[in-house]
N, C-alpha and C. Protein backbone atom coordinates (compact mmCIF):
# COMPACT_ATOMS: atom_id res chain seq x y z
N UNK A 1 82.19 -58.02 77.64
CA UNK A 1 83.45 -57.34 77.44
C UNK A 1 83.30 -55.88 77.90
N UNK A 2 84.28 -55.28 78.83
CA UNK A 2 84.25 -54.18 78.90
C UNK A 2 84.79 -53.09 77.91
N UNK A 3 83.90 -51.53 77.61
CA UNK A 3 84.60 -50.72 76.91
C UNK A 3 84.48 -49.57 77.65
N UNK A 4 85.20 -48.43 77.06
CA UNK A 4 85.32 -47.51 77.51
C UNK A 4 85.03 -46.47 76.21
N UNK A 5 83.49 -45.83 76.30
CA UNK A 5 82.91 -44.96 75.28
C UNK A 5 83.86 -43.62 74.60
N UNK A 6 84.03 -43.84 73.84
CA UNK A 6 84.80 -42.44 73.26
C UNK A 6 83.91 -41.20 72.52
N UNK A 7 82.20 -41.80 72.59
CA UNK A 7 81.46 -40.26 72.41
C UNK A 7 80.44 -40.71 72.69
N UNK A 8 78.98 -40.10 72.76
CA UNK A 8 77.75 -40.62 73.05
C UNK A 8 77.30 -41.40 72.13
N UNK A 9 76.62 -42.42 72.71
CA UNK A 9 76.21 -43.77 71.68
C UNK A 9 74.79 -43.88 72.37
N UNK A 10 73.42 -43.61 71.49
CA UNK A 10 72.37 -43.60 71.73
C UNK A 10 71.84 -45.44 72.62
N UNK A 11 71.34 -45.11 73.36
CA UNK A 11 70.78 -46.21 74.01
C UNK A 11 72.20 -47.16 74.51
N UNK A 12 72.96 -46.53 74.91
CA UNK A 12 74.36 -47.24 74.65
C UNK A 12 74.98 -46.48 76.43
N UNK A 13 75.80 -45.11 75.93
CA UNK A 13 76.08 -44.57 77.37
C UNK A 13 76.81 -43.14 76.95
N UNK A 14 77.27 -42.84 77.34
CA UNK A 14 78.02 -41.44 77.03
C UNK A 14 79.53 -41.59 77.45
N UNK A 15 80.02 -40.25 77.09
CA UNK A 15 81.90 -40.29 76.95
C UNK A 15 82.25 -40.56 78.31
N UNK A 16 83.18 -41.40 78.22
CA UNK A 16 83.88 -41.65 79.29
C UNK A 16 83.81 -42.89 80.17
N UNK A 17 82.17 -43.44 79.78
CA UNK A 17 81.36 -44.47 80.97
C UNK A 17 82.66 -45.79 80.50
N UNK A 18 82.66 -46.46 81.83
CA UNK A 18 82.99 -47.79 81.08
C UNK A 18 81.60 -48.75 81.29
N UNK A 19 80.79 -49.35 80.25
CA UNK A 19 80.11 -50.32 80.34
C UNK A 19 80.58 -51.59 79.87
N UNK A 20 79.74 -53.14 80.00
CA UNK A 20 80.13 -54.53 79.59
C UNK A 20 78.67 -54.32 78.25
N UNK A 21 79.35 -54.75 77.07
CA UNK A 21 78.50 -55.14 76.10
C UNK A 21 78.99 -56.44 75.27
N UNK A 22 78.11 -57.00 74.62
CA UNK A 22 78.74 -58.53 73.98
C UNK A 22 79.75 -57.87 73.16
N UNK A 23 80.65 -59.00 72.89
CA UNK A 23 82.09 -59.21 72.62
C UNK A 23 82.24 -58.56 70.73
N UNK A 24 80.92 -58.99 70.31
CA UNK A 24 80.96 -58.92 68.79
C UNK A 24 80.15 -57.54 68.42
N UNK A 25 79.54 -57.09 69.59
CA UNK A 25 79.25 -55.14 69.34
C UNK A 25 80.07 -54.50 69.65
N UNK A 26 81.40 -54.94 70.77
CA UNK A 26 82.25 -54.35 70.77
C UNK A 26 83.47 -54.21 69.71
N UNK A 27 83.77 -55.25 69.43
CA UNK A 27 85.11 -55.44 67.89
C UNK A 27 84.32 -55.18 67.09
N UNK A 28 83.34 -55.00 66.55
CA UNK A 28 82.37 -54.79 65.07
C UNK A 28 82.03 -53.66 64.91
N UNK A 29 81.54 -53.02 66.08
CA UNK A 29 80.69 -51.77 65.74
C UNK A 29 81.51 -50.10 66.90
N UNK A 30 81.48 -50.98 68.08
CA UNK A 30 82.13 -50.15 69.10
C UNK A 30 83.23 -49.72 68.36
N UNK A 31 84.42 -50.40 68.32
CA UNK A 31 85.71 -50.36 68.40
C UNK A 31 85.86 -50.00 67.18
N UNK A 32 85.57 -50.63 65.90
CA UNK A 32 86.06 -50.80 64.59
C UNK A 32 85.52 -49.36 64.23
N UNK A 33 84.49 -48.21 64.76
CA UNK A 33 83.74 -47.62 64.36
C UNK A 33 84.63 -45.95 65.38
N UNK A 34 85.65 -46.80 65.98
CA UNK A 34 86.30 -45.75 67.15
C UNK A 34 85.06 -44.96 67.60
N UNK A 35 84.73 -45.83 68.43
CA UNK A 35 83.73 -45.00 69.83
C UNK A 35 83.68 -45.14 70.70
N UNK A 36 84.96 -46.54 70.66
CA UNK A 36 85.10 -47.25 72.18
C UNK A 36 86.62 -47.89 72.34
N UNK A 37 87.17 -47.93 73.31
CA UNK A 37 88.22 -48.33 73.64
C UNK A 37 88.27 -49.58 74.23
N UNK A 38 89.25 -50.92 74.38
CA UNK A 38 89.24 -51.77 75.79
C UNK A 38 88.86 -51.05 76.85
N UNK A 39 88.56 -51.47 77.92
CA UNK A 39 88.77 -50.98 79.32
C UNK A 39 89.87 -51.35 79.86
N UNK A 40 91.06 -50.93 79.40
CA UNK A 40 91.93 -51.49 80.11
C UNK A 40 92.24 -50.23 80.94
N UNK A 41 93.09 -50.28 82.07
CA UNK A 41 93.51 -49.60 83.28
C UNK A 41 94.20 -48.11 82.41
N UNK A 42 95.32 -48.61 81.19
CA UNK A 42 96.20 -47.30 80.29
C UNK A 42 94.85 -46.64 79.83
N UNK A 43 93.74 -47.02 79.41
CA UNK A 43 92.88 -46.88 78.22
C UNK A 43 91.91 -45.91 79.43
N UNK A 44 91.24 -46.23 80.48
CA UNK A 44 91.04 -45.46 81.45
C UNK A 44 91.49 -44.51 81.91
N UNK A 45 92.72 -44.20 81.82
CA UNK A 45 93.78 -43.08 82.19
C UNK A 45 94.01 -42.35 81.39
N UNK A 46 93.66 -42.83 79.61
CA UNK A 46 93.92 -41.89 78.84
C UNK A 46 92.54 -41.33 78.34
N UNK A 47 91.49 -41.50 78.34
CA UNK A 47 90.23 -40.98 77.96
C UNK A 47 89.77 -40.03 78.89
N UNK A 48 90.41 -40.58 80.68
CA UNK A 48 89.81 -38.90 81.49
C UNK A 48 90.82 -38.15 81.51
N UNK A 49 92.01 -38.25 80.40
CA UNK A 49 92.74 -36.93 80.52
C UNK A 49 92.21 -36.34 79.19
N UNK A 50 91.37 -37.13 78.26
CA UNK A 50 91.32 -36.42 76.83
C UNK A 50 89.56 -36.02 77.22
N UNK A 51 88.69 -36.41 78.59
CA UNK A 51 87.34 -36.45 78.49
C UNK A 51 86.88 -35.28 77.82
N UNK A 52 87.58 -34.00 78.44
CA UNK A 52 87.33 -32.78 78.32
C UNK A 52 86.91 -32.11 76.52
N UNK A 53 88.32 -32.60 76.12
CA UNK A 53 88.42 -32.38 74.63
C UNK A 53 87.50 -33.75 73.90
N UNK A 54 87.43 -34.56 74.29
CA UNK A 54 85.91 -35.39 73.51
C UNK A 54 84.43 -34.75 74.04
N UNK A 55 84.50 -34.39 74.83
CA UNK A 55 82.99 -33.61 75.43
C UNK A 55 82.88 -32.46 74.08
N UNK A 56 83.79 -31.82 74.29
CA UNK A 56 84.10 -30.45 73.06
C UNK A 56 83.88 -31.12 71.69
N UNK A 57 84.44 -31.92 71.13
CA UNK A 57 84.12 -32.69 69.88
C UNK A 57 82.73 -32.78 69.54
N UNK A 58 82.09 -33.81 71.06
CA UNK A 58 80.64 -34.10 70.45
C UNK A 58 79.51 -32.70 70.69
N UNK A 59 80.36 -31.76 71.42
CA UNK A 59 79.29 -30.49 71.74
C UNK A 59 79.24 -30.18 69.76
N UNK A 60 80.40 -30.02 69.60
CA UNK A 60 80.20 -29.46 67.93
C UNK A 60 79.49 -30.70 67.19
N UNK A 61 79.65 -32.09 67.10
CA UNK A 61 78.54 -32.43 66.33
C UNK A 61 77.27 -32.32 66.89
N UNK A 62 76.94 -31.93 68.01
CA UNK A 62 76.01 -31.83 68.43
C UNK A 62 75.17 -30.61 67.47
N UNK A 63 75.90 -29.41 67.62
CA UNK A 63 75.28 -28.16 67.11
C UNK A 63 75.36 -28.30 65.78
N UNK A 64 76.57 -29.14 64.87
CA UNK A 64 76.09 -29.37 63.69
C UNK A 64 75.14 -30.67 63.00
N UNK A 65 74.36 -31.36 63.80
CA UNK A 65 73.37 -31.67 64.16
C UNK A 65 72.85 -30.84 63.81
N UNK A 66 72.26 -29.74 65.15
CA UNK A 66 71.53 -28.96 65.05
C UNK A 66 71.12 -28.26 63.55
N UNK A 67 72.15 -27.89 63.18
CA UNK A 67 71.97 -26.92 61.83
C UNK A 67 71.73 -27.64 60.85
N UNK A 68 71.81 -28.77 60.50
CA UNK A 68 71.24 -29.51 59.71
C UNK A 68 70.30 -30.08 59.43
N UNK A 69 69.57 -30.29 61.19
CA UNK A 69 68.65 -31.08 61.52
C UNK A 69 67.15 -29.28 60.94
N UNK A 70 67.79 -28.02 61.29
CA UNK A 70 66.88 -27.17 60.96
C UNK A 70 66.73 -26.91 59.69
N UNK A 71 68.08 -27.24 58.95
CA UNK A 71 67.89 -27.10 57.52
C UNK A 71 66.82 -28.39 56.36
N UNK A 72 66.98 -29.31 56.56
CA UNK A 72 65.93 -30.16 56.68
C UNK A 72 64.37 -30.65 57.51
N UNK A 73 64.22 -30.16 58.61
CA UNK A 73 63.04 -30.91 58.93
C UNK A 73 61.75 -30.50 58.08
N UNK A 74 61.72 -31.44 58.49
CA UNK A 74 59.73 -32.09 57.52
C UNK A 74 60.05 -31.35 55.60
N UNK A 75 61.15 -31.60 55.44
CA UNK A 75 61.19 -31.33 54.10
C UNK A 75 60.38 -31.87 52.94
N UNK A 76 60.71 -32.52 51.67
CA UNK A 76 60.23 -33.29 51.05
C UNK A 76 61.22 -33.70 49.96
N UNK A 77 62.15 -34.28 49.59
CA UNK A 77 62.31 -34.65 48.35
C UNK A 77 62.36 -35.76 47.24
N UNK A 78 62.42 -35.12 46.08
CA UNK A 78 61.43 -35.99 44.86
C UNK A 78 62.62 -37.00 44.13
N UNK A 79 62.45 -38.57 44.32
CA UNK A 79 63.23 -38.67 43.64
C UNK A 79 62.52 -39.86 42.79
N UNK A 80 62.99 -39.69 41.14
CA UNK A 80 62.50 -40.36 39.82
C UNK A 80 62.73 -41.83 39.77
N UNK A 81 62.17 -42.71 39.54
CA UNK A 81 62.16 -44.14 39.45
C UNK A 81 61.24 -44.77 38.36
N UNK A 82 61.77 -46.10 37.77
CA UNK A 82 60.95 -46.65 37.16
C UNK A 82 60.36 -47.69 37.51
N UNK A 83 58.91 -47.63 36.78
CA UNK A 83 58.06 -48.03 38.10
C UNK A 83 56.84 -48.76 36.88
N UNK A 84 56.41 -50.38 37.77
CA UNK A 84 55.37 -51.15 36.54
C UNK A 84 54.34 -50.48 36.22
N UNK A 85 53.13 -50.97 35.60
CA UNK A 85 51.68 -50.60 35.79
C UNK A 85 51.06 -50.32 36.81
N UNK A 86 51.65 -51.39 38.23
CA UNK A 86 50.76 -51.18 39.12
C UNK A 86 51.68 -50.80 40.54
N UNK A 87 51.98 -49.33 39.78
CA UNK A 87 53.05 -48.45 40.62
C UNK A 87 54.03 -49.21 41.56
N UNK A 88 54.50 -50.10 41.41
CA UNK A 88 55.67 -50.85 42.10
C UNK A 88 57.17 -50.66 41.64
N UNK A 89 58.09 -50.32 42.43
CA UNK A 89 59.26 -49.82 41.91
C UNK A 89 60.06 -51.51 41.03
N UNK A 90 61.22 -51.29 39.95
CA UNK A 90 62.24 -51.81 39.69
C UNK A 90 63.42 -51.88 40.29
N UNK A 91 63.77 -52.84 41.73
CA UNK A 91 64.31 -52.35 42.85
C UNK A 91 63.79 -51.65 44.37
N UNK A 92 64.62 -50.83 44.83
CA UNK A 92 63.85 -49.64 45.74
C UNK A 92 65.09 -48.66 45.80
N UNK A 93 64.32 -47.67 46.98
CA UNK A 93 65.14 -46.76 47.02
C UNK A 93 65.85 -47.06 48.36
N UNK A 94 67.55 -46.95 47.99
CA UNK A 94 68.00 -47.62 49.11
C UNK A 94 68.52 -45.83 49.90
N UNK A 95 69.09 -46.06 51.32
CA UNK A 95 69.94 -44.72 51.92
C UNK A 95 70.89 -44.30 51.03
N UNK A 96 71.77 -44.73 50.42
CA UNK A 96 72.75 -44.24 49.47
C UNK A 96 72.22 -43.39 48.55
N UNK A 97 71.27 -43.60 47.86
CA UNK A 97 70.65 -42.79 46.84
C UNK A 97 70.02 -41.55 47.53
N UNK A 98 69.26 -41.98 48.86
CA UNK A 98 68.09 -40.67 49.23
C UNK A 98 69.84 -40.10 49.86
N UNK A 99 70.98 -40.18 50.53
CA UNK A 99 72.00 -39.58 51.00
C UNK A 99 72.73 -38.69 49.45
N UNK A 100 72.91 -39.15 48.41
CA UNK A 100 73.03 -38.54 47.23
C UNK A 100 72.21 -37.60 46.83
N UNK A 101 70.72 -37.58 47.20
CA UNK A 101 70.04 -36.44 46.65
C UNK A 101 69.68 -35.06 47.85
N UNK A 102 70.35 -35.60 49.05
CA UNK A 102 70.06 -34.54 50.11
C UNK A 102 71.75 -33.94 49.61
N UNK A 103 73.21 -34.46 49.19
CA UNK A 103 73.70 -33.47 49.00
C UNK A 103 73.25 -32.86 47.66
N UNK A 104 72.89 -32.99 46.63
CA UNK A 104 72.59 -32.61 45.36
C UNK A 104 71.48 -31.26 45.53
N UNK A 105 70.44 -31.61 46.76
CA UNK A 105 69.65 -30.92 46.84
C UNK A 105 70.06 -29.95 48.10
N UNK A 106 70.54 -30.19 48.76
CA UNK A 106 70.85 -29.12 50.01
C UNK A 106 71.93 -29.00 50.48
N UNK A 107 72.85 -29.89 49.81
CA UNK A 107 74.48 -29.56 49.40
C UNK A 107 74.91 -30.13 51.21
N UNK A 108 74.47 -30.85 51.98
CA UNK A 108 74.30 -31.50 53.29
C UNK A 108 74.89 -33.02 52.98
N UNK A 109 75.85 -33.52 53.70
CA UNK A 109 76.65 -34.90 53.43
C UNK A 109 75.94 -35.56 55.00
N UNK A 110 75.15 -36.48 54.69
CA UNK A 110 74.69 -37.67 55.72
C UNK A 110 74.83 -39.03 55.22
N UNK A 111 75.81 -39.46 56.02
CA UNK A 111 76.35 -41.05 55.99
C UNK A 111 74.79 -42.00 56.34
N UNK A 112 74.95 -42.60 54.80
CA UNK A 112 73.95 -43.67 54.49
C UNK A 112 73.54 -44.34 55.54
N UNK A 113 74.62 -44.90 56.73
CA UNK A 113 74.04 -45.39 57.71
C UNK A 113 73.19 -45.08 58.61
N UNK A 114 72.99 -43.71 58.46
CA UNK A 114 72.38 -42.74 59.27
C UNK A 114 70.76 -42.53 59.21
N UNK A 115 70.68 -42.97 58.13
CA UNK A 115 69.27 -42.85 57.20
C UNK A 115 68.44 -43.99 57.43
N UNK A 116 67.40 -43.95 58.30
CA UNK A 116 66.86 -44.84 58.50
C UNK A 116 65.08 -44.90 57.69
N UNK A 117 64.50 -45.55 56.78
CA UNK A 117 63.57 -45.27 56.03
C UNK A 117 61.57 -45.88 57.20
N UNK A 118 61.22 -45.62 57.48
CA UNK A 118 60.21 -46.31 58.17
C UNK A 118 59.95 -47.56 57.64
N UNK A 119 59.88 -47.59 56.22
CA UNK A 119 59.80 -48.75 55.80
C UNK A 119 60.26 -49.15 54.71
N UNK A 120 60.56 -50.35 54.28
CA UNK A 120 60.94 -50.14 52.93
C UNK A 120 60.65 -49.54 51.64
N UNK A 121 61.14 -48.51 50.77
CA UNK A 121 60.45 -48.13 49.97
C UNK A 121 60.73 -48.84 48.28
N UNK A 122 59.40 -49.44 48.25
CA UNK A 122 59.24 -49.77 46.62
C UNK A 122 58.55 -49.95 45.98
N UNK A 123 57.98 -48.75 46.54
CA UNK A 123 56.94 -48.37 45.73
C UNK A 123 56.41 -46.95 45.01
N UNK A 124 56.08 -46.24 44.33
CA UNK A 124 55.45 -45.06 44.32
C UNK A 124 54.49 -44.65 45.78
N UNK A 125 54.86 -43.14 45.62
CA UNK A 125 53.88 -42.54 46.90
C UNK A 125 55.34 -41.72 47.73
N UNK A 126 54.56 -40.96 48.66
CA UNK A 126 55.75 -40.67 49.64
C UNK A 126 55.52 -41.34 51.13
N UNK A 127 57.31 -41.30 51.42
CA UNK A 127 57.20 -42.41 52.39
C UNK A 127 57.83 -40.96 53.53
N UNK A 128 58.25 -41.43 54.61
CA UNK A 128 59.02 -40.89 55.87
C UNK A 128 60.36 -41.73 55.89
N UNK A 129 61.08 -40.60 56.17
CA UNK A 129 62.21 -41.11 56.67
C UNK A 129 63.18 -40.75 57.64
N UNK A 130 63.73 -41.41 58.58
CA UNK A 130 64.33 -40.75 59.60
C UNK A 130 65.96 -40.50 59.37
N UNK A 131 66.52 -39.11 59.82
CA UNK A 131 67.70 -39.65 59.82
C UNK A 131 68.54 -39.32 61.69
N UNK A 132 69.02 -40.04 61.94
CA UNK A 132 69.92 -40.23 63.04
C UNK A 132 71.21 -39.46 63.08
N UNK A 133 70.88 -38.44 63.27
CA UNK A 133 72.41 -37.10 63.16
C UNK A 133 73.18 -37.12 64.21
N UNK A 134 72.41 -37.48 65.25
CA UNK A 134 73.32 -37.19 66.38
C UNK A 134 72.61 -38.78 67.61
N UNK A 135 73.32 -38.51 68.66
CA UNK A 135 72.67 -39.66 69.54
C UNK A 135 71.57 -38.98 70.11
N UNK A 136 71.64 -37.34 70.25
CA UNK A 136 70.35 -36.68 70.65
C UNK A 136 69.92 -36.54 69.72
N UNK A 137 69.76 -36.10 68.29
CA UNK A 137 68.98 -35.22 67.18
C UNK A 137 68.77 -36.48 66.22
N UNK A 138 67.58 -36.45 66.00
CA UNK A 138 66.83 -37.14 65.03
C UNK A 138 66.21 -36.00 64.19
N UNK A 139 66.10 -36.11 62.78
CA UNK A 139 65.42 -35.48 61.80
C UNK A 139 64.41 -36.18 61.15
N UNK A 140 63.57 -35.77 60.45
CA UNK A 140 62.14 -36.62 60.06
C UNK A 140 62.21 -35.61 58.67
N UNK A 141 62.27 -36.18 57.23
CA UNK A 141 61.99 -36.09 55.75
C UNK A 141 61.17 -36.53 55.28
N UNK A 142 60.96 -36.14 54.25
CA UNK A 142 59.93 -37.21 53.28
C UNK A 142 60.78 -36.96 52.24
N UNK A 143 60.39 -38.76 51.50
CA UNK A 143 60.65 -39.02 50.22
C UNK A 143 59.39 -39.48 49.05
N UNK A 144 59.59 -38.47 48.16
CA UNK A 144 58.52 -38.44 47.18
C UNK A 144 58.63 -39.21 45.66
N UNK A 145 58.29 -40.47 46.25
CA UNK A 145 58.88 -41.35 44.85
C UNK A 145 57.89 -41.25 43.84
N UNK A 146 58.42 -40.84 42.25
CA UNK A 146 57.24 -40.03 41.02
C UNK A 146 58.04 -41.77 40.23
N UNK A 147 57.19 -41.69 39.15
CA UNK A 147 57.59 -42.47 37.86
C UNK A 147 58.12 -41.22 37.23
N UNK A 148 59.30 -41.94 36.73
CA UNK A 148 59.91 -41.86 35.69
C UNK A 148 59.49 -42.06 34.03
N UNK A 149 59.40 -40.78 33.43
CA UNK A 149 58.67 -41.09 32.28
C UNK A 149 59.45 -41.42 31.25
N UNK A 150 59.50 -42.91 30.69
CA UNK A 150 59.57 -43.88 29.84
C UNK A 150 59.95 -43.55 28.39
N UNK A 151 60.52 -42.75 27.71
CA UNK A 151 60.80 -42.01 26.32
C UNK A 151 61.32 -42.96 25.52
């Protein structure tokens, strides 16, 4: 299916391209997610009259990227869990929660989807985690999972 990109999409293409991708990344994720248009002939005609002002859009998430990506890198933060004898979490720690404690802690809003963990965490210890800010800017955290003490 052809689309027509409405901002940069990592490993994907940039504003304006029309590429062919399967039918169900396009209605699911492309489209439903507005980042992509049909390719139709109107839909072509109206994205290189708006290219200019979407270039401008993603220049600003770009730079706020940036400022976020400096306000965080290689940080660390601590978050409390309860956890067995043989330090294994009850659950894990999912993106929603570590996205709740980066605004709590640095007052910074990053969509859960964004948050990618190296691995699953469920356990005690600190892990890495990536987050995906931009299609250029990647950030790198740590999460410092403690026990929770038991009262």
């Amino acid at each position: 299916m052809k689309v027509i990109l409405l901002e940069n999409v990592r490993k994907v293409g940039s504003i304006g391209e029309v590429i062919d991708v399967n039918r169900g990344f396009a209605r699911n994720f492309l489209i439903a997610q507005k980042k992509a248009l049909f390719a139709s002939k109107e839909n072509i005609k109206e994205v290189e009259k708006i290219k200019a002002e979407l270039n401008k859009k993603d220049l600003d998430k770009k730079n706020e990227a940036k400022e976020i990506n400096e306000k965080l890198k290689n940080k660390e933060f601590i978050i409390k869990k309860l956890s067995t004898e043989n330090k294994e979490l009850y659950g894990s720690v999912k993106p929603t929660e570590i996205s709740k404690i980066l605004k709590e802690a640095e007052n910074v809003e990053i969509d859960p989807s964004m948050i990618q963990p190296t691995k699953e965490i469920k356990s005690l210890g600190i892990f890495s985690v990536i987050l995906s800010l931009h299609s250029e800017i990647q950030s790198q955290i740590k999460i410092n999972v403690i026990a929770e003490d038991e009262n």
